[in-house]
Protein backbone atom coordinates (compact mmCIF):
# COMPACT_ATOMS: atom_id res chain seq x y z
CA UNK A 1 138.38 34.82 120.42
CA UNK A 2 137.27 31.95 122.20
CA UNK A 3 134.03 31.71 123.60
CA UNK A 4 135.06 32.10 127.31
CA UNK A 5 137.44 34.92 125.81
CA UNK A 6 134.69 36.44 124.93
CA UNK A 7 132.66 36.01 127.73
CA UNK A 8 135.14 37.50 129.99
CA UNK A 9 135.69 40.47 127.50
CA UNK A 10 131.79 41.33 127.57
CA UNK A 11 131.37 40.71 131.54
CA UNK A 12 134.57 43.51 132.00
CA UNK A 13 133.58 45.73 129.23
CA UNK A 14 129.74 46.20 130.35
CA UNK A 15 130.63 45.95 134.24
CA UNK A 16 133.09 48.98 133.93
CA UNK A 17 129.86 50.62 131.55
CA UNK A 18 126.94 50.16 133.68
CA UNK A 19 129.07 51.24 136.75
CA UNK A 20 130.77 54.53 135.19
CA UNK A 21 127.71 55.46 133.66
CA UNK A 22 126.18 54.94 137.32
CA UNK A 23 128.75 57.27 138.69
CA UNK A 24 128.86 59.99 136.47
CA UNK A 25 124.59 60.26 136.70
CA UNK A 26 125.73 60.22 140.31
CA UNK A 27 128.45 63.43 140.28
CA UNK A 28 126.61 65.06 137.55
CA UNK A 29 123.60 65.40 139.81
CA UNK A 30 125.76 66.06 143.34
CA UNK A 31 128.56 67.80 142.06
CA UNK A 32 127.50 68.72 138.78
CA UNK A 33 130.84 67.51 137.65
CA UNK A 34 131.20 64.52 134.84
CA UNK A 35 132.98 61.41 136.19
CA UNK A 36 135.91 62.60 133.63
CA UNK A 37 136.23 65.59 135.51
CA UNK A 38 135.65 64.12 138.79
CA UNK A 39 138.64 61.80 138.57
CA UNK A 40 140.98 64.07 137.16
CA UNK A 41 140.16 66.90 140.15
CA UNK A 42 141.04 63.66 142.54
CA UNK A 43 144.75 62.96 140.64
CA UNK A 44 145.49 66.45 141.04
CA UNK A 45 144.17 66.38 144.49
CA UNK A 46 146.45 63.59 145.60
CA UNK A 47 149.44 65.68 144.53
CA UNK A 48 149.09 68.37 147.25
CA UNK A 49 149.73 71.80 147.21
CA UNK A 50 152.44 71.76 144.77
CA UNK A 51 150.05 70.56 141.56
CA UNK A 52 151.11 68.22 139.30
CA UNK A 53 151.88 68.61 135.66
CA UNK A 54 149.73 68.46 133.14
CA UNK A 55 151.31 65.57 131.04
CA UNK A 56 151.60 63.42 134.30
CA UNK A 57 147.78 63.43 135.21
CA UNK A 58 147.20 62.26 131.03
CA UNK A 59 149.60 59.57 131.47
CA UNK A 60 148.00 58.37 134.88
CA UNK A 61 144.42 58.36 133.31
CA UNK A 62 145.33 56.91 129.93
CA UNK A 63 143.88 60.49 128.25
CA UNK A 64 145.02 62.59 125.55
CA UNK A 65 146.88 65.89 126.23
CA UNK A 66 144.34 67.29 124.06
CA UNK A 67 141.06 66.17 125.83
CA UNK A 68 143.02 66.38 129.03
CA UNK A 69 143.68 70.41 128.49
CA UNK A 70 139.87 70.45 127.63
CA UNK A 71 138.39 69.38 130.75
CA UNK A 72 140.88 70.75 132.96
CA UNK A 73 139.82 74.33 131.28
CA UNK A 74 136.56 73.59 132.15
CA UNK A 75 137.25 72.65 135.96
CA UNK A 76 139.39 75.87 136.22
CA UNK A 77 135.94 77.73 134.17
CA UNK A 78 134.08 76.69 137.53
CA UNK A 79 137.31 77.47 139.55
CA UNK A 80 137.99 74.60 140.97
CA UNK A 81 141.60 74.71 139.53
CA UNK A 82 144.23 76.56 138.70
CA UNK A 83 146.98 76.62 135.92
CA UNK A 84 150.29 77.63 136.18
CA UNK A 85 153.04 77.70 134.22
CA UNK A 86 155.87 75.29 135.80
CA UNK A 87 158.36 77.06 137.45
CA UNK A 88 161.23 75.15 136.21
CA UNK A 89 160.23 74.12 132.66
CA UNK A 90 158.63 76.73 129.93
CA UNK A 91 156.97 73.93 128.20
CA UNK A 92 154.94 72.28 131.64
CA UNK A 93 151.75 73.25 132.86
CA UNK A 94 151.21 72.62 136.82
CA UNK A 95 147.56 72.16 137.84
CA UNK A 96 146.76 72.62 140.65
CA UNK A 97 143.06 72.27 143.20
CA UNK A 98 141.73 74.93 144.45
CA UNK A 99 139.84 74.93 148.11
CA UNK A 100 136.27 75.11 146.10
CA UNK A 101 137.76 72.21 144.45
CA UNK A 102 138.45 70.28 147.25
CA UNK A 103 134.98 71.30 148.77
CA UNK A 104 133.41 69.02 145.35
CA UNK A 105 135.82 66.35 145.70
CA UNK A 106 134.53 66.58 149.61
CA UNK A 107 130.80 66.74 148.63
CA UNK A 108 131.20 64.62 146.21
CA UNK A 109 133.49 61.36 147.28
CA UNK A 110 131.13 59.51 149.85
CA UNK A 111 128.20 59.51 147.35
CA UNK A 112 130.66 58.04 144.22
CA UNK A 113 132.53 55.71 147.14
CA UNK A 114 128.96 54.75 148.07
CA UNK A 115 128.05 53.80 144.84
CA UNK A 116 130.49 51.84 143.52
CA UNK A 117 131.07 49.74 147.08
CA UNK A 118 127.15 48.86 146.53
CA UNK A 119 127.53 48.09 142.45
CA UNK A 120 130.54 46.33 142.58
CA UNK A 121 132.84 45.36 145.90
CA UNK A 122 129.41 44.84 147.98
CA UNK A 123 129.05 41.41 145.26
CA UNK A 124 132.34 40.10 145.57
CA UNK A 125 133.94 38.11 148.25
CA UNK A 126 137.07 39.14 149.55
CA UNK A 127 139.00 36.74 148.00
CA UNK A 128 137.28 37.29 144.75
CA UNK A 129 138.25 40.92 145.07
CA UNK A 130 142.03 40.21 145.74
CA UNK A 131 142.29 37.66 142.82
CA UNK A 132 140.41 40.01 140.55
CA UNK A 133 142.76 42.93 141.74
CA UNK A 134 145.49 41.10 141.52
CA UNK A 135 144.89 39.62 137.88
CA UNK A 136 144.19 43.54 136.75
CA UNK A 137 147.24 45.12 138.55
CA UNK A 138 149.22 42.40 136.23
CA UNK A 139 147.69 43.09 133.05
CA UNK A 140 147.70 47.16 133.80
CA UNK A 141 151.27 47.13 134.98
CA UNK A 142 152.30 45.52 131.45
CA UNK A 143 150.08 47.71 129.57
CA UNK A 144 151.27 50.56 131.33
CA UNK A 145 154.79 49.38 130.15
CA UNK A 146 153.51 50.96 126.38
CA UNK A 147 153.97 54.10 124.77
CA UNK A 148 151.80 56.57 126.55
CA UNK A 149 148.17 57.30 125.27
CA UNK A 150 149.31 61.21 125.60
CA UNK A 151 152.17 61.18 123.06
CA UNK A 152 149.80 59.71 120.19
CA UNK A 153 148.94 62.59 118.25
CA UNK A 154 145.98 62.21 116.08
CA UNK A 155 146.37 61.43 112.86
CA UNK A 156 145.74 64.24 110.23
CA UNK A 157 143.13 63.98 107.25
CA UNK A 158 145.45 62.74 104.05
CA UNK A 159 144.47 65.76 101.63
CA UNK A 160 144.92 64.35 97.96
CA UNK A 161 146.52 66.64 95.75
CA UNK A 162 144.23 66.93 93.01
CA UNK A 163 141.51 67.69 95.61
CA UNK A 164 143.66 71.07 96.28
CA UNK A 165 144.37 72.32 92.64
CA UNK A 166 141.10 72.98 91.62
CA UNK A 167 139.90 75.10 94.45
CA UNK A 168 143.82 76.75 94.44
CA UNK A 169 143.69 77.23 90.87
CA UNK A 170 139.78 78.73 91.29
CA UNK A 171 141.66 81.34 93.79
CA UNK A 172 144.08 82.47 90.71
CA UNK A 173 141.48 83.61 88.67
């Protein structure tokens, strides 16, 4: 990496940090939701009514299936959604907010939109916004071109054979 490489790398990485970090203190003590959470109540929010599936709302967050299950339990734990089985696919999950949901997202939304005007767009021009915007839409867009984060699976531990016949062969005796 080149020194202004890397420059721009650390300015992006601790920018989105300090910020997120900001905003999750900030729901955790409103809301008492994480900014995890948070967002993924607001992308099943925007879908309405009708839910959306569970795979969709992992691919629009970049999230595993796995972690995104997790925290959706734990949303629908506090009621503020609810799971359903899709009506037209066995495999599909619909989630789906419920109206204590969209009370948080209510409570919640002008503190987080507060905050992050005042960390971040408050301390950039306008044009500096739209060229920054624009340069990240790019790079997203082609990213987002990718395999999905939610069809990785994790890879499993390699277990070495000889590690297993010594504790199988302990079980014959």
């Amino acid at each position: 990496m080149s020194a202004d490489e890397m420059r721009g790398w650390v300015a992006l990485f601790e920018t989105s940090n300090i910020v997120q970090y900001a905003a999750d203190r900030n729901l955790r003590d409103t809301v008492g939701l994480t900014l995890a959470q948070f967002e993924i109540l607001l992308r099943i929010a925007e879908s309405g009514a009708d839910g959306r599936r569970m795979t969709d709302i992992a691919d629009a967050l970049t999230v595993s299936r796995s972690g995104l299950t997790y925290q959706v339990g734990q949303l629908e734990k506090k009621g503020h959604v609810l799971r359903q089985p899709a009506p037209d696919d066995d495999r599909s999950v619909i989630a789906s907010v419920t109206p204590a949901g969209l009370d948080v997202l209510r409570a919640g939304i002008p503190g987080y939109v507060a905050l992050v005007r005042e960390m971040l767009f408050d301390r950039l021009s306008h044009a500096d916004l739209v060229t920054v915007t624009d340069i990240l839409d790019d790079v997203r867009r082609q990213l987002k071109e990718q395999p999905k984060r939610s069809t990785f699976r994790r890879a499993r531990p390699k277990v070495d054979a000889a590690d297993v016949e010594p504790a199988a062969a302990g079980l014959a005796e």
